[in-house]
PDB file of N, CA and C in Angstrom:
ATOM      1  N   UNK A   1      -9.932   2.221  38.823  1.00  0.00           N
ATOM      2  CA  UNK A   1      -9.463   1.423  37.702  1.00  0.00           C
ATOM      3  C   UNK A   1      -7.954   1.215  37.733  1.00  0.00           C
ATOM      4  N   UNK A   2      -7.251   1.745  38.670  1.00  0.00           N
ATOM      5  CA  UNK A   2      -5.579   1.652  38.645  1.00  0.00           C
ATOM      6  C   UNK A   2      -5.704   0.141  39.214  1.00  0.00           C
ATOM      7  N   UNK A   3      -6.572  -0.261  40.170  1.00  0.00           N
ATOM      8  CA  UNK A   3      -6.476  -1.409  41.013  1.00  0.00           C
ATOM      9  C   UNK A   3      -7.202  -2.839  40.361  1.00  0.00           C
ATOM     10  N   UNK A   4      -7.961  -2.404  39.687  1.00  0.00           N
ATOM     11  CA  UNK A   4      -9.328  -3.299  39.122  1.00  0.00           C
ATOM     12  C   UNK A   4      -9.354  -3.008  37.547  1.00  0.00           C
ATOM     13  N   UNK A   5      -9.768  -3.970  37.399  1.00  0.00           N
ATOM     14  CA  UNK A   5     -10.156  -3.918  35.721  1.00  0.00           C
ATOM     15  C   UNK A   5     -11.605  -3.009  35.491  1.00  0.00           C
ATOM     16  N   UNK A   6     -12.584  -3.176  36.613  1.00  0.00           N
ATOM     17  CA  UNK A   6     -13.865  -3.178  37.018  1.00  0.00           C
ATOM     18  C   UNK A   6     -14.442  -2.100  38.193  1.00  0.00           C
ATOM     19  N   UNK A   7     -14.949  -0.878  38.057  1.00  0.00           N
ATOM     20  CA  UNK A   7     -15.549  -0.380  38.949  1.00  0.00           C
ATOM     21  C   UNK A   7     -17.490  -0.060  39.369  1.00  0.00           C
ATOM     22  N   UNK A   8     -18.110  -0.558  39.746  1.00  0.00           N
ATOM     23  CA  UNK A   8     -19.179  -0.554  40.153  1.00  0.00           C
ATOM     24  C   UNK A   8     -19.841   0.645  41.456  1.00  0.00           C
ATOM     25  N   UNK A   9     -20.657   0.996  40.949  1.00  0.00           N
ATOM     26  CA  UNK A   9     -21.337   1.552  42.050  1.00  0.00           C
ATOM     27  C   UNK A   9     -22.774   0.876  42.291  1.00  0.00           C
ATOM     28  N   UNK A  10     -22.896   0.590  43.556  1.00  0.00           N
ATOM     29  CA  UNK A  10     -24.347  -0.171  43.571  1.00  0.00           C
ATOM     30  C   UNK A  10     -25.629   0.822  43.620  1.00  0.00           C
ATOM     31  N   UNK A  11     -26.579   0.217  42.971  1.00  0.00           N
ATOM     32  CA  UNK A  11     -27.940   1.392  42.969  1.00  0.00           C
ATOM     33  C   UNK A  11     -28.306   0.667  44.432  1.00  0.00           C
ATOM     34  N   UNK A  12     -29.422   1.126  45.103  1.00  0.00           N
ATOM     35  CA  UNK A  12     -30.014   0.527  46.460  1.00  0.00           C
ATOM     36  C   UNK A  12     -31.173   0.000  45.477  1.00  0.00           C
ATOM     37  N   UNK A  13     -31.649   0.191  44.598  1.00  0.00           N
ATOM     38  CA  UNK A  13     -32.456  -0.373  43.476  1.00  0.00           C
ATOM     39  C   UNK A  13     -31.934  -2.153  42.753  1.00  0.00           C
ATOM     40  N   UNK A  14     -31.206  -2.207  43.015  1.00  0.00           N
ATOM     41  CA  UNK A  14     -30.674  -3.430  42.687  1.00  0.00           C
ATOM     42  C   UNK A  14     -30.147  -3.026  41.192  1.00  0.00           C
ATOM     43  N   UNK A  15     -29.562  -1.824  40.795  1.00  0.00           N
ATOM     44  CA  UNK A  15     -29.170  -1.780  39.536  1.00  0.00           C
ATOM     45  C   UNK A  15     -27.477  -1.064  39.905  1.00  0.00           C
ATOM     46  N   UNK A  16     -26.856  -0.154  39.281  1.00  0.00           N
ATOM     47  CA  UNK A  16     -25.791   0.305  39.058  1.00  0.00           C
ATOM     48  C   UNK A  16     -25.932   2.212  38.467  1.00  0.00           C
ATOM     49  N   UNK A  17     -25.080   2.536  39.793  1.00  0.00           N
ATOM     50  CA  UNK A  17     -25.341   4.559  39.090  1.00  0.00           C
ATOM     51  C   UNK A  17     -23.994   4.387  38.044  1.00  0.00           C
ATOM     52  N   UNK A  18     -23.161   3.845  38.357  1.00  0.00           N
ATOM     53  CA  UNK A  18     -21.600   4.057  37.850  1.00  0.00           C
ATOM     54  C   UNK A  18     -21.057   2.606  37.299  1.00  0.00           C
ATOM     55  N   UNK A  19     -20.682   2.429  36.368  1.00  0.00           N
ATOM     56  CA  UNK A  19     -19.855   1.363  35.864  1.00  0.00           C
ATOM     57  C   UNK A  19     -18.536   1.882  35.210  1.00  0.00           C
ATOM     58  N   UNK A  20     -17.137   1.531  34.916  1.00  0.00           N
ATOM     59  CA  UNK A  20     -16.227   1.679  34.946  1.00  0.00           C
ATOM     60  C   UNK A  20     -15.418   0.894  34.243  1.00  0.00           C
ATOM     61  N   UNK A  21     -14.947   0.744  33.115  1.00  0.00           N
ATOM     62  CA  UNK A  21     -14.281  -0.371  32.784  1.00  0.00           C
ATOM     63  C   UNK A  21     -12.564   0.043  31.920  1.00  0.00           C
ATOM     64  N   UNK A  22     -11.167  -0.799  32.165  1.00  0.00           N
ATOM     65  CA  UNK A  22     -10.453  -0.599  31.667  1.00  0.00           C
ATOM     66  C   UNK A  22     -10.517  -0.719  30.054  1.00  0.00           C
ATOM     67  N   UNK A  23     -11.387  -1.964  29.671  1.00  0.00           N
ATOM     68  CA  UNK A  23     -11.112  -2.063  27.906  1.00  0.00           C
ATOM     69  C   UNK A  23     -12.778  -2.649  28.193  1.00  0.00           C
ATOM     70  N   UNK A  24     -13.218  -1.941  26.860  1.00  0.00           N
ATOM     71  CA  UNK A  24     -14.473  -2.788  25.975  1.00  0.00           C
ATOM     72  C   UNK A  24     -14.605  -3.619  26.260  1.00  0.00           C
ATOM     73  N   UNK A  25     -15.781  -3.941  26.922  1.00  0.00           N
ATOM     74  CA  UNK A  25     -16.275  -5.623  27.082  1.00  0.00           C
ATOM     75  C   UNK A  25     -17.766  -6.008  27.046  1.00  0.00           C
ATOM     76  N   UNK A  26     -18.401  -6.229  25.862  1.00  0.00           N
ATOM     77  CA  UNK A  26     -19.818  -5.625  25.164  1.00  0.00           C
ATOM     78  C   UNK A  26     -20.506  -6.948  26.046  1.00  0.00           C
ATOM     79  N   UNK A  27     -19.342  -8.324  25.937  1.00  0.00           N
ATOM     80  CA  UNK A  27     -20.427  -9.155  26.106  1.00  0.00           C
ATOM     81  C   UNK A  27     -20.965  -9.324  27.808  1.00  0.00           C
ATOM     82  N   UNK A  28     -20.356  -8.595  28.374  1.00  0.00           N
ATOM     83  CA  UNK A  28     -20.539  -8.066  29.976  1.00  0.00           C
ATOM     84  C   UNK A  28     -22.751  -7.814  30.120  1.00  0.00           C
ATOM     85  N   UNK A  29     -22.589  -6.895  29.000  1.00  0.00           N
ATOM     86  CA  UNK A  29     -24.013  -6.133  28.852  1.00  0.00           C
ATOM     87  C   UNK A  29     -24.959  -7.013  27.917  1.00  0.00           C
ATOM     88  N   UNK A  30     -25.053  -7.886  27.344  1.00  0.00           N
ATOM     89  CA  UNK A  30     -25.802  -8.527  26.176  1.00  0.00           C
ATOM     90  C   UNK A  30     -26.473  -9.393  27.384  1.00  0.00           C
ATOM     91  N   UNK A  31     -28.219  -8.858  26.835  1.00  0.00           N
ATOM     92  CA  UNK A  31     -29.330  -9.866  27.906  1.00  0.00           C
ATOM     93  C   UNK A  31     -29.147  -9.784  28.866  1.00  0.00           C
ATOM     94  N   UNK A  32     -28.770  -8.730  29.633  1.00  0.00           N
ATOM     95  CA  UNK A  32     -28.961  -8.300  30.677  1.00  0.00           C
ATOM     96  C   UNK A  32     -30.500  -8.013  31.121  1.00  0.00           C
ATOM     97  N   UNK A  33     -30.924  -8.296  32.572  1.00  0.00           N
ATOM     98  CA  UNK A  33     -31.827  -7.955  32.656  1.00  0.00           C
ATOM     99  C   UNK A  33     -32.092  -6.504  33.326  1.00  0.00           C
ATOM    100  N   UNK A  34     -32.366  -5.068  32.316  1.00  0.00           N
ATOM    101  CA  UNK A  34     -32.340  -4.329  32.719  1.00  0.00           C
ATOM    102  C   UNK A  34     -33.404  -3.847  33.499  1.00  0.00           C
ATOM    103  N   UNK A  35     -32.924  -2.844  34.658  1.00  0.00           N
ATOM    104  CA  UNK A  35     -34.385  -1.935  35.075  1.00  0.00           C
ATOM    105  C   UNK A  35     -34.675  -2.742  36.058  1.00  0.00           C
ATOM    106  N   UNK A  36     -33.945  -3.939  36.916  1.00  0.00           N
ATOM    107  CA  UNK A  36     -34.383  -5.637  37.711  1.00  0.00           C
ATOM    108  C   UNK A  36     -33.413  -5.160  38.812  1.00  0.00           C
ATOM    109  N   UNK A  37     -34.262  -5.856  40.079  1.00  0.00           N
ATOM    110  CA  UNK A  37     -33.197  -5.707  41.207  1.00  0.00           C
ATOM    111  C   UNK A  37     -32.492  -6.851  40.701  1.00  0.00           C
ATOM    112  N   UNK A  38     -31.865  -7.750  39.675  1.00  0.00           N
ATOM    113  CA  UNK A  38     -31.027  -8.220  39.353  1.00  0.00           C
ATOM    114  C   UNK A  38     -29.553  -7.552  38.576  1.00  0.00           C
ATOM    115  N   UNK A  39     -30.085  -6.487  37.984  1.00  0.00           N
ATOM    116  CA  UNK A  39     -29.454  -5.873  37.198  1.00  0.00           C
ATOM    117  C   UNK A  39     -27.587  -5.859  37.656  1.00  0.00           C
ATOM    118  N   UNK A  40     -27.480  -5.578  39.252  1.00  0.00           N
ATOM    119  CA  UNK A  40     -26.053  -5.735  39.422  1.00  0.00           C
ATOM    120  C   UNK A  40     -25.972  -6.683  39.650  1.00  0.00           C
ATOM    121  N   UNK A  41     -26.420  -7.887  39.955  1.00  0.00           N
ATOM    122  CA  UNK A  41     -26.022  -9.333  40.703  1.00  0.00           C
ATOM    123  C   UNK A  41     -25.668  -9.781  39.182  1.00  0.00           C
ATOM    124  N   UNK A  42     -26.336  -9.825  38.741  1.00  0.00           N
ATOM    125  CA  UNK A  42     -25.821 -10.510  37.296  1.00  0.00           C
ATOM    126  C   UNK A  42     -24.531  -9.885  36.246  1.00  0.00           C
ATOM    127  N   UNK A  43     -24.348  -8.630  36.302  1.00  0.00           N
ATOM    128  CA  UNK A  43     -23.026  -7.956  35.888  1.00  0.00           C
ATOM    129  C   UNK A  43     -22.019  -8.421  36.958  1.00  0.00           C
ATOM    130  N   UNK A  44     -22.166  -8.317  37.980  1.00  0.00           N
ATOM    131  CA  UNK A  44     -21.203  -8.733  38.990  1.00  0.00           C
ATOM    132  C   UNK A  44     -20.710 -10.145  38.717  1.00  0.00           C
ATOM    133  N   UNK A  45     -21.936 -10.769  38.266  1.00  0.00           N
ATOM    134  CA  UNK A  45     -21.377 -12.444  37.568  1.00  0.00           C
ATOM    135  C   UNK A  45     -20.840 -12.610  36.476  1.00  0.00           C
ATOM    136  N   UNK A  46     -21.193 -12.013  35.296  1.00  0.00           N
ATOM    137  CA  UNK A  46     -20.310 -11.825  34.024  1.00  0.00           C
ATOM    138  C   UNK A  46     -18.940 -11.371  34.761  1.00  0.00           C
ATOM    139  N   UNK A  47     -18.799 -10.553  35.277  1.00  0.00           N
ATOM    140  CA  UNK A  47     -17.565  -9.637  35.633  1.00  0.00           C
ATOM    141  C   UNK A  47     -16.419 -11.112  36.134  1.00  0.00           C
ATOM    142  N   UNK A  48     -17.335 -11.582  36.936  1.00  0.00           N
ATOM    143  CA  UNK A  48     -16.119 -12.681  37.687  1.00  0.00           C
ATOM    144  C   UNK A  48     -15.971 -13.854  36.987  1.00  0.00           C
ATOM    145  N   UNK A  49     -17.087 -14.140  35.972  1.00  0.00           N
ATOM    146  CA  UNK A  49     -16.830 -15.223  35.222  1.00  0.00           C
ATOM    147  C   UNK A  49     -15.841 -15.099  34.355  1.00  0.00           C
ATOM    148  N   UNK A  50     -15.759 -13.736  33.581  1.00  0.00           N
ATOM    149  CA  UNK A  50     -14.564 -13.115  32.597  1.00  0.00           C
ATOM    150  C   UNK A  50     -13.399 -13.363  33.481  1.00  0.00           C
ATOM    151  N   UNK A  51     -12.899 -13.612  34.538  1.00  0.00           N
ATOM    152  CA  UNK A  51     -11.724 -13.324  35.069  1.00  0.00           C
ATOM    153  C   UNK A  51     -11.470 -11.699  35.376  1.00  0.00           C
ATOM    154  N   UNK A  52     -12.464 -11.119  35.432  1.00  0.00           N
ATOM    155  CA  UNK A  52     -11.914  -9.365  35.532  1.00  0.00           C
ATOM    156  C   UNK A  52     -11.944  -9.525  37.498  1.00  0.00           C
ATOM    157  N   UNK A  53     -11.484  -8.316  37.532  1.00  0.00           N
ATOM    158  CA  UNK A  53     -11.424  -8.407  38.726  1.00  0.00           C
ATOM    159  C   UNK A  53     -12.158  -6.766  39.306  1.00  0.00           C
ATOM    160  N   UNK A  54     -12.820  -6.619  40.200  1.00  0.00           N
ATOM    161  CA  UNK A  54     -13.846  -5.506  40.227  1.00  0.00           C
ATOM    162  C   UNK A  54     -13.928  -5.227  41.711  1.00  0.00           C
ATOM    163  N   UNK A  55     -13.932  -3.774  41.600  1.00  0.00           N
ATOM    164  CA  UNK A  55     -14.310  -2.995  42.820  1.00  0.00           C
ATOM    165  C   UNK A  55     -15.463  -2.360  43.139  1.00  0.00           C
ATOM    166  N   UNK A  56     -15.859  -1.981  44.051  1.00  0.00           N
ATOM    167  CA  UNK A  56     -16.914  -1.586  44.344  1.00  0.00           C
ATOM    168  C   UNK A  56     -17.024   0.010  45.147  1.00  0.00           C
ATOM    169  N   UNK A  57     -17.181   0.857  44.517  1.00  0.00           N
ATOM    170  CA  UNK A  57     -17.707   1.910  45.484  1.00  0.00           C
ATOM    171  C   UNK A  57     -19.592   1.848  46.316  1.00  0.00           C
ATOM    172  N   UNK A  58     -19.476   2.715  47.086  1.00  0.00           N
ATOM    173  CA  UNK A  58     -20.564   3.070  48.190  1.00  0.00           C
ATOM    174  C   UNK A  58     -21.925   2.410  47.411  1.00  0.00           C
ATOM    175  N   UNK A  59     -22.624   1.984  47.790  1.00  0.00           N
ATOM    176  CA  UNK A  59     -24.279   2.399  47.675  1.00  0.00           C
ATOM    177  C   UNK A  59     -24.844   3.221  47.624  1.00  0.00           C
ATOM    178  N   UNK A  60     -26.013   3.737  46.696  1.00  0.00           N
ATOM    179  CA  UNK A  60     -26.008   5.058  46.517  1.00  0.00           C
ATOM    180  C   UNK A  60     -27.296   4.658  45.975  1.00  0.00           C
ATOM    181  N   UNK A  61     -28.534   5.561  45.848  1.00  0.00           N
ATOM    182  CA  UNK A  61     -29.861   5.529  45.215  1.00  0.00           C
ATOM    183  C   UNK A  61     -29.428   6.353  43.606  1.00  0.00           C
ATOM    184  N   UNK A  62     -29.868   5.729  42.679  1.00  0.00           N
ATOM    185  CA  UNK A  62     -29.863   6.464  41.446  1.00  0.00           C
ATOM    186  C   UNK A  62     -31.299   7.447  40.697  1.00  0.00           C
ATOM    187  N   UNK A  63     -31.530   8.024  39.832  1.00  0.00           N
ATOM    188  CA  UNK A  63     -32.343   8.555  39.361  1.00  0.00           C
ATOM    189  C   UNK A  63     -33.118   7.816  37.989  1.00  0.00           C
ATOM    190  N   UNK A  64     -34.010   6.924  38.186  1.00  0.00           N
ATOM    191  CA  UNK A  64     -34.236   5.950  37.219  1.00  0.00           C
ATOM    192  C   UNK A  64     -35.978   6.436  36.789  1.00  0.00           C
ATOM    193  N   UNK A  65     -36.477   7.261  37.551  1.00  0.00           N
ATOM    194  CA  UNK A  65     -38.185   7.799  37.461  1.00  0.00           C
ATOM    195  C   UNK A  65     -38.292   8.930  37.932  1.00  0.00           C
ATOM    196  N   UNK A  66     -40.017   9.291  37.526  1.00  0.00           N
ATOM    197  CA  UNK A  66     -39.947  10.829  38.082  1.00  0.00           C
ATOM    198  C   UNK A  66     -40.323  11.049  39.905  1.00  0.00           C
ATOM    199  N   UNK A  67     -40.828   9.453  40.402  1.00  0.00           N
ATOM    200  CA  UNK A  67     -40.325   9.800  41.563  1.00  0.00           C
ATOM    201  C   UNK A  67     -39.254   9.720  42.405  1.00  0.00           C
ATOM    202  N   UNK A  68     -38.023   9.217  41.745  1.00  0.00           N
ATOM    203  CA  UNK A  68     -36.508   9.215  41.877  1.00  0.00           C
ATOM    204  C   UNK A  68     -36.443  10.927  41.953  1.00  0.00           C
ATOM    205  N   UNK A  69     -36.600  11.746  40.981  1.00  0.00           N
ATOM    206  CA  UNK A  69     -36.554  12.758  40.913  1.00  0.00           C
ATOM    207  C   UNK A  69     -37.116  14.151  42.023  1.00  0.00           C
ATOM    208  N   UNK A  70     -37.875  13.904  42.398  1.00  0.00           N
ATOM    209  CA  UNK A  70     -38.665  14.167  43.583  1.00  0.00           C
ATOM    210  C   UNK A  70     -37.570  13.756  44.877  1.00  0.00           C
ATOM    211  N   UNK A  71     -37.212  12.979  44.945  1.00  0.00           N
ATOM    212  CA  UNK A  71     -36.841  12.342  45.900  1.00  0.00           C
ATOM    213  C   UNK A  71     -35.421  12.927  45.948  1.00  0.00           C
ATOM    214  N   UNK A  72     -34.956  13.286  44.720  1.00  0.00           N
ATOM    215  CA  UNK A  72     -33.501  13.864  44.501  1.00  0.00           C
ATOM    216  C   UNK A  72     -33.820  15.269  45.259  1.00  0.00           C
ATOM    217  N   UNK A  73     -35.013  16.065  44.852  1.00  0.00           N
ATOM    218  CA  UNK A  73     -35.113  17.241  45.143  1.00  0.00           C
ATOM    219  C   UNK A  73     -35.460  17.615  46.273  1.00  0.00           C
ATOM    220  N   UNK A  74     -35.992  16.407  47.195  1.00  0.00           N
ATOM    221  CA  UNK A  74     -35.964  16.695  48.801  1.00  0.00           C
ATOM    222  C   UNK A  74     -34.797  16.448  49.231  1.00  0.00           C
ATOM    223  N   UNK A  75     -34.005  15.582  48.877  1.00  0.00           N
ATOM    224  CA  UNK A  75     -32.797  15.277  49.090  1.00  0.00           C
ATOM    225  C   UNK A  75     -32.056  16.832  49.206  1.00  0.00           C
ATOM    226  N   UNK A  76     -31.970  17.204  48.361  1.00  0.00           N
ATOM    227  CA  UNK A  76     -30.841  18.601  47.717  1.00  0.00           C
ATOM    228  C   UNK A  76     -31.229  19.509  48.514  1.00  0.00           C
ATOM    229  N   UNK A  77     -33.162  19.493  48.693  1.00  0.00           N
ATOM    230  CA  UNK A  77     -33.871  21.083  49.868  1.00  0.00           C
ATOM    231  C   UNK A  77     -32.989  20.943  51.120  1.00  0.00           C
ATOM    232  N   UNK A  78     -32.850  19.229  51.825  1.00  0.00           N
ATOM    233  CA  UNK A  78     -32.354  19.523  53.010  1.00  0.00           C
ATOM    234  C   UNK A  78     -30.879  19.824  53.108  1.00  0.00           C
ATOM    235  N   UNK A  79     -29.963  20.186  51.862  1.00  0.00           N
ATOM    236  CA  UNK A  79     -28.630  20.666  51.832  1.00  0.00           C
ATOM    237  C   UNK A  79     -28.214  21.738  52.040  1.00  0.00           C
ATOM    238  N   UNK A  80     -26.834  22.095  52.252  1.00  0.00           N
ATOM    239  CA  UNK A  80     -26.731  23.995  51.902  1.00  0.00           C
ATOM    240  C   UNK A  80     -26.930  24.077  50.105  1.00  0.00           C
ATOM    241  N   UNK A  81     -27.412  25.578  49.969  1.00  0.00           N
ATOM    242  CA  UNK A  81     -27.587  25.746  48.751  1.00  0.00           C
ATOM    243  C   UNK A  81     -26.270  25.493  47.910  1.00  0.00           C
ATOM    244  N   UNK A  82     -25.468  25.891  48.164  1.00  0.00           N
ATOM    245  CA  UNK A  82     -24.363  25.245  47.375  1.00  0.00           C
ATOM    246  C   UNK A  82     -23.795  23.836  46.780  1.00  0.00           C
ATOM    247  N   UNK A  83     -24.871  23.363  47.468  1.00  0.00           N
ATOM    248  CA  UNK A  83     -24.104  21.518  47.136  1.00  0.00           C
ATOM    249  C   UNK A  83     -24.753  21.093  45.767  1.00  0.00           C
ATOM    250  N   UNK A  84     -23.983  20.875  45.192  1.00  0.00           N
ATOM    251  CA  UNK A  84     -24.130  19.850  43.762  1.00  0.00           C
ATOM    252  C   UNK A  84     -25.236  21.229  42.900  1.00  0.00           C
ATOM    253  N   UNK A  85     -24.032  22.243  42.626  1.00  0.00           N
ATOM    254  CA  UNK A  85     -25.310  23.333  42.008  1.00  0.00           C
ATOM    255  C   UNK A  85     -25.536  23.112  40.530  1.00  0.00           C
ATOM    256  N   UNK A  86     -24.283  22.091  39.474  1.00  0.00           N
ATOM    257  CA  UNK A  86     -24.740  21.493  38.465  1.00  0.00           C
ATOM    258  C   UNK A  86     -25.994  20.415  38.505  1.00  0.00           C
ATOM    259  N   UNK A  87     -26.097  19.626  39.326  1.00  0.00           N
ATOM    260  CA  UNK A  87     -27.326  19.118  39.238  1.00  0.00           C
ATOM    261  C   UNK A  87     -28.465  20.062  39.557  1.00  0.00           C
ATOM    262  N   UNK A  88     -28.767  20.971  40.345  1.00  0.00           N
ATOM    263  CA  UNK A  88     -30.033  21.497  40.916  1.00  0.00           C
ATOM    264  C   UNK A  88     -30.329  22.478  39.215  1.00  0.00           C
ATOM    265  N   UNK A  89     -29.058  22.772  38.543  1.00  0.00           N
ATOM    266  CA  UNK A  89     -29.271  23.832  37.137  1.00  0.00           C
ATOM    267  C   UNK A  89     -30.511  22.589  36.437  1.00  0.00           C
ATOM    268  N   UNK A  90     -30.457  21.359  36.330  1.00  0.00           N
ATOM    269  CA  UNK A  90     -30.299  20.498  35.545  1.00  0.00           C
ATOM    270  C   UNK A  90     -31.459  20.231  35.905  1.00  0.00           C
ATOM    271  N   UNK A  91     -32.009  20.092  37.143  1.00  0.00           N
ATOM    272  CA  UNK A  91     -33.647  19.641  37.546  1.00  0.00           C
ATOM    273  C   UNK A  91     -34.602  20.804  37.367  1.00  0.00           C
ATOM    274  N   UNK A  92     -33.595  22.036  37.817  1.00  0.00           N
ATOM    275  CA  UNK A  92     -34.637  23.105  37.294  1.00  0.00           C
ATOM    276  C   UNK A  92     -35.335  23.367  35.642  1.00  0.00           C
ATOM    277  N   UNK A  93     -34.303  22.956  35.024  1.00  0.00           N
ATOM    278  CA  UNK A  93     -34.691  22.805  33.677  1.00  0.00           C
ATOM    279  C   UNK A  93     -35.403  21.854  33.185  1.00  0.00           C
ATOM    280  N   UNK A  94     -35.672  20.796  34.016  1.00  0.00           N
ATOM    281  CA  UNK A  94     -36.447  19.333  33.730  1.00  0.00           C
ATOM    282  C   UNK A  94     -38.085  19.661  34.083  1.00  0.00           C
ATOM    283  N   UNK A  95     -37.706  20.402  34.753  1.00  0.00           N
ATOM    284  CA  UNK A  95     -39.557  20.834  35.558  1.00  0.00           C
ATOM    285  C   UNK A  95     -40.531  22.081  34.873  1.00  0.00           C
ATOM    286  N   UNK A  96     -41.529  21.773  34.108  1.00  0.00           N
ATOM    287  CA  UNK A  96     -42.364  22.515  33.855  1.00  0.00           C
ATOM    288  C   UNK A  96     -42.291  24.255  34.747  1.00  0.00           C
ATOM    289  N   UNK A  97     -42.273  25.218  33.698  1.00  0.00           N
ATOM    290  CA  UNK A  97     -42.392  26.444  34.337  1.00  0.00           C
ATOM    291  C   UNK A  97     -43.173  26.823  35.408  1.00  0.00           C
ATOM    292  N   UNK A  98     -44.460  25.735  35.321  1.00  0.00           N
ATOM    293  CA  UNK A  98     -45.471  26.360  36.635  1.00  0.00           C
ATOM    294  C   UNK A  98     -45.651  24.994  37.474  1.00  0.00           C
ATOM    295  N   UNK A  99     -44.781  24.721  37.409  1.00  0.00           N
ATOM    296  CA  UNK A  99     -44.021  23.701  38.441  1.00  0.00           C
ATOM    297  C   UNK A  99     -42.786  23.724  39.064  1.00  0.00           C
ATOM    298  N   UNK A 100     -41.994  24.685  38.693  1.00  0.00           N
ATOM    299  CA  UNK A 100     -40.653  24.900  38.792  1.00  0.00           C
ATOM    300  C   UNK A 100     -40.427  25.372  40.270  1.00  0.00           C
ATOM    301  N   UNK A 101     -41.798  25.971  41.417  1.00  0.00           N
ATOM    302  CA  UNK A 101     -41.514  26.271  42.541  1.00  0.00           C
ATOM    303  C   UNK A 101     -40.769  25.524  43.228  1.00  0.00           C
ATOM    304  N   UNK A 102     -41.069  24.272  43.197  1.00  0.00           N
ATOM    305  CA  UNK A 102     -40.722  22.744  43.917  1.00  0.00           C
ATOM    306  C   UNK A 102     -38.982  23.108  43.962  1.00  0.00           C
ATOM    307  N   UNK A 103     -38.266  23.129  42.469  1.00  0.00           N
ATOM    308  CA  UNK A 103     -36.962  23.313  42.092  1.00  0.00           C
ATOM    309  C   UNK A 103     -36.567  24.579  42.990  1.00  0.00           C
ATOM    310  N   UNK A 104     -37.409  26.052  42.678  1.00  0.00           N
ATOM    311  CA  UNK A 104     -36.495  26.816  42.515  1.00  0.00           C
ATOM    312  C   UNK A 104     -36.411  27.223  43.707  1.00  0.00           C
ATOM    313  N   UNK A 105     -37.556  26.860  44.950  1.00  0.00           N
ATOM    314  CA  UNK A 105     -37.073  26.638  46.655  1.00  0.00           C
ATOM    315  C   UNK A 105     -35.372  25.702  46.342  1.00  0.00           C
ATOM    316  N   UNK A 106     -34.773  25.024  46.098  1.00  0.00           N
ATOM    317  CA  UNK A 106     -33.252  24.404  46.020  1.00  0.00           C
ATOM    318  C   UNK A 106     -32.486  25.343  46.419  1.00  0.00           C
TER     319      UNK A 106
END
């Protein structure tokens, strides 16, 4: 935001993990089509139609379902245990007690 009015992160979903903005700008988000592999193409168009000017970080998969979630947690098994240990607290707590094996292999 030092460079841009506008920071974006792209979902590989066609949506957004991260949005970023210097000042309030509601009408950016009104009728949006959420939950749509449109979801960033069309913020990206408000964004440039406003005159803002916007950056973009990496591509990145977000957590939008429970098989997003799953998918987070194979993700994290093939890590060292140390990586991202606020999120792994956070899935362990999301998962049923006699389901929690899945998690507590992390």
């Amino acid at each position: 935001l030092s460079e841009s009015d506008a920071v974006l992160g792209p979902a590989e979903d066609g949506g957004y993990y991260l949005i970023g903005l210097k000042e309030r700008r509601l009408e950016l988000f009104q009728n949006i089509p959420w939950s749509s592999a449109q979801t960033f193409k069309e913020t990206m168009e408000r964004i440039s139609r406003s005159g803002l000017r916007a950056s973009l970080l990496a591509p990145l998969a977000d957590v939008d379902t429970f098989a997003d979630i799953l998918s987070l947690v194979e993700n994290l098994r093939r890590r060292p245990k140390g990586v991202c240990p606020a999120t792994r607290l956070i899935l362990q707590s999301l998962i049923p007690r006699e389901d929690s094996d899945e998690i507590n292999s992390l």
